[in-house]
Protein backbone atom coordinates (compact mmCIF):
# COMPACT_ATOMS: atom_id res chain seq x y z
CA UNK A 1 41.98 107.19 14.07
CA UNK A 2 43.47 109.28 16.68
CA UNK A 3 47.09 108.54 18.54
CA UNK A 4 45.41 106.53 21.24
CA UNK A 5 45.88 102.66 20.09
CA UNK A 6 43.02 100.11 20.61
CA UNK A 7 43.64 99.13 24.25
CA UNK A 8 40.86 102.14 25.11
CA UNK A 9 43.14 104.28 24.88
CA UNK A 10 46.11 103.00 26.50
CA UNK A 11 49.31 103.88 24.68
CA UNK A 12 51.67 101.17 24.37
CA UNK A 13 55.28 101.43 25.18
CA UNK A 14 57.34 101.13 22.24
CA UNK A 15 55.09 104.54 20.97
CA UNK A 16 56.03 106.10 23.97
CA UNK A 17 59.24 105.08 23.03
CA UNK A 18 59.35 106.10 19.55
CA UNK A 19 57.71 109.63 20.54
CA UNK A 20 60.90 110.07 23.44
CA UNK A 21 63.35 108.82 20.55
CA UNK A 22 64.48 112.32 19.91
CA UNK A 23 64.96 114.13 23.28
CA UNK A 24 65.89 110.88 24.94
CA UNK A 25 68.89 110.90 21.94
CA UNK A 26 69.66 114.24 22.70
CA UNK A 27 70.05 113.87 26.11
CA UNK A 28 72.08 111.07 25.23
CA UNK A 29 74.37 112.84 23.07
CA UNK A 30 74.67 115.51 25.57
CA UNK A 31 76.12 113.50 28.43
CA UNK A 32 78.34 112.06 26.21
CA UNK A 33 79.73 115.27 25.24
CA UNK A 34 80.39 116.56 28.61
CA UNK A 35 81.83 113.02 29.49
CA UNK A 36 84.03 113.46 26.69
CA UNK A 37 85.41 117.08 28.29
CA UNK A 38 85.46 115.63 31.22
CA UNK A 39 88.07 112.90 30.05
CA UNK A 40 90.18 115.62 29.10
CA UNK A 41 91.15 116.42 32.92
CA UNK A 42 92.59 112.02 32.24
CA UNK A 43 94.66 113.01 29.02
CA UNK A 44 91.46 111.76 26.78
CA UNK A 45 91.05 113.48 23.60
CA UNK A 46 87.98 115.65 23.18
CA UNK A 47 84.92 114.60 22.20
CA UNK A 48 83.26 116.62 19.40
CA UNK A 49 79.67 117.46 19.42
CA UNK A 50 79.10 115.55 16.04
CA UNK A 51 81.19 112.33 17.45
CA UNK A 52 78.81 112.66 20.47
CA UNK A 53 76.05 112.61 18.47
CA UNK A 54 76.68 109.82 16.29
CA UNK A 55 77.53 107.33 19.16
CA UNK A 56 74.29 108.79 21.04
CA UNK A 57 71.67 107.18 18.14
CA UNK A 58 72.96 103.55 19.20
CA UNK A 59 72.81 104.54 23.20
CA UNK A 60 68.97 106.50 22.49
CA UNK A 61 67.38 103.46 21.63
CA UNK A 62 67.98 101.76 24.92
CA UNK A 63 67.40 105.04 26.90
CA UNK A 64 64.17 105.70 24.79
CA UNK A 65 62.94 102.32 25.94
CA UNK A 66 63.48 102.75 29.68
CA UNK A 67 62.10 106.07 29.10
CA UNK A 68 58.74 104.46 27.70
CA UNK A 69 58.38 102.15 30.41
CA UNK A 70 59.14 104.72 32.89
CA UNK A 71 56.21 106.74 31.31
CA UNK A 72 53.72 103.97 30.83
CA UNK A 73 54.08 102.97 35.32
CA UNK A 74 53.82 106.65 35.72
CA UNK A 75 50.49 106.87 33.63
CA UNK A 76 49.44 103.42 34.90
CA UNK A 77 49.88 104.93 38.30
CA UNK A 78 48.04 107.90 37.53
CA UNK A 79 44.88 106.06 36.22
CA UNK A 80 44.91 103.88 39.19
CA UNK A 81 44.46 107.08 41.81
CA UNK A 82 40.89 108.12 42.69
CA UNK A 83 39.56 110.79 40.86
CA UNK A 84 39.09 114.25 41.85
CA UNK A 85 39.92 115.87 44.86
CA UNK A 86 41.10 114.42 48.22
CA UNK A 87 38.30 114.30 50.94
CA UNK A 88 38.89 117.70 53.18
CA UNK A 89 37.58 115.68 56.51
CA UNK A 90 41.10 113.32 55.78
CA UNK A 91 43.61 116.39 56.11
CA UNK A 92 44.52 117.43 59.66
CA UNK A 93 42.92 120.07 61.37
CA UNK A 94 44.69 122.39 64.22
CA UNK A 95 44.59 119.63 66.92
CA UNK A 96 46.67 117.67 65.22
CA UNK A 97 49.89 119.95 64.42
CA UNK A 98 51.92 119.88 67.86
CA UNK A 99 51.74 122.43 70.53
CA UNK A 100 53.97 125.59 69.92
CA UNK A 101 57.52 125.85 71.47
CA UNK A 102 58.21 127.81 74.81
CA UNK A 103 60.34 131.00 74.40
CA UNK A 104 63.03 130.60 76.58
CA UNK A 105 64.18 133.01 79.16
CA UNK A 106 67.10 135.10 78.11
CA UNK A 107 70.52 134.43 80.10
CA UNK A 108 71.10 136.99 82.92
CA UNK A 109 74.88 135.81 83.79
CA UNK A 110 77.34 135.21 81.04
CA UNK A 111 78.18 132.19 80.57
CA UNK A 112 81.88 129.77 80.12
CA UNK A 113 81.60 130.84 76.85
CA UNK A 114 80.72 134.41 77.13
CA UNK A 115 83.05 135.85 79.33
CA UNK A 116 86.28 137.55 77.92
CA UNK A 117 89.76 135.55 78.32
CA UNK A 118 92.89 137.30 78.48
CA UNK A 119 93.62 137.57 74.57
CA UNK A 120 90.39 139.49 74.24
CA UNK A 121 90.57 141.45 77.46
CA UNK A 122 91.27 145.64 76.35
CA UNK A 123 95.35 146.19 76.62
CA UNK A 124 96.69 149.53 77.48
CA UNK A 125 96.96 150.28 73.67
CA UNK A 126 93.05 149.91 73.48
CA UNK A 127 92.68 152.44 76.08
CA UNK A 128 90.62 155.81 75.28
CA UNK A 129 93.31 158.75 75.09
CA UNK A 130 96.69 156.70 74.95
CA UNK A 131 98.37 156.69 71.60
């Protein structure tokens, strides 16, 4: 029999579960470990890799689970789409993108915000040939 159950090959989700047991532990057991350094900045004491683990294989099952279930709507939602490609006559053609923007003139007069203020006018030490 192959891994597909009977439901025509619709996999169930507690062995979607069971296959995401391991990497949905070890994710798991990763976040607690960084939590754990993290507690350090509060005065916590560390938490070691192997204590992380441990109280991950009580936390994977649950995150396994809503892994599963995540995985099963994805798939579900996957089946459901149409087949194959999408129709070329529904994607837009060039009429529809929006007309391109102007270039706009380039300022001939300085404006407010352009012209020089006393504190960056040149000072008689900026002068050419005074030192």
């Amino acid at each position: 029999m192959s891994g597909a159950g009977q439901g025509g090959g619709r996999w169930p989700v507690w062995r979607l579960a069971a296959l995401l047991a391991p990497a949905a532990t070890g994710t798991v057991a990763i976040n607690l470990f960084f939590l754990g350094l993290m507690g350090q900045a509060l005065g916590l004491p560390a938490l070691s890799p192997v204590q992380a683990l441990v109280a991950a294989i009580p936390l994977g099952v649950p995150a396994s689970l809503w892994a599963g279930r995540r995985l099963r709507r994805m798939m579900d939602e996957a089946d459901a789409a149409p087949a194959g490609r999408p129709d070329p006559a529904d994607r837009p053609g060039p009429e529809d993108l929006p007309a391109p923007a102007k270039p706009r003139a380039p300022a001939t007069q300085p404006g407010p915000a352009m012209q020089l203020g006393p504190a960056t006018q040149p000072g008689p030490a900026d002068r050419p040939g005074r030192r």
